[in-house]
Protein backbone atom coordinates (compact mmCIF):
# COMPACT_ATOMS: atom_id res chain seq x y z
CA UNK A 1 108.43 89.34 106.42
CA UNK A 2 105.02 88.27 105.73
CA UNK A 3 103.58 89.03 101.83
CA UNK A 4 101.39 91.58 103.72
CA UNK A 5 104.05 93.85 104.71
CA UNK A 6 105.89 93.69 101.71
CA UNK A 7 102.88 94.97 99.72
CA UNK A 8 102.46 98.14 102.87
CA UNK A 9 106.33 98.52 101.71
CA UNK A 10 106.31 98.54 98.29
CA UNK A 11 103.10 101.19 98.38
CA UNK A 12 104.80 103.41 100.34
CA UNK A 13 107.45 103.18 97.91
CA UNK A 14 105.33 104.07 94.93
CA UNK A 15 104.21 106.72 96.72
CA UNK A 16 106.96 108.43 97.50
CA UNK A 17 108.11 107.96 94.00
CA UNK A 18 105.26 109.39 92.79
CA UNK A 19 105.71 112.38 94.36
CA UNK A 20 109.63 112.54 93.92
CA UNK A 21 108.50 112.72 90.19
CA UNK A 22 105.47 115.13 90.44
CA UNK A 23 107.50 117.61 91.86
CA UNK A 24 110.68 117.25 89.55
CA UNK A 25 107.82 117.64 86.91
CA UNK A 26 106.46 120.72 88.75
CA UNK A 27 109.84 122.22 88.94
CA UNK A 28 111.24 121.41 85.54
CA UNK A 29 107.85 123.19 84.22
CA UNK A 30 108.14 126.40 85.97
């Protein structure tokens, strides 16, 4: 895989993270 691909990956990864947490946050708030 070329370095450019991994960095697409690792984005998309952050991402989804990202919004795993935001809306445990959201949730855990309410």
């Amino acid at each position: 895989m070329k370095k450019e691909t991994w960095k697409t990956v690792i984005q998309i990864v952050i991402s989804i993270l990202t919004a795993i947490a935001t809306s445990l946050g959201v949730t855990s708030c309410m």
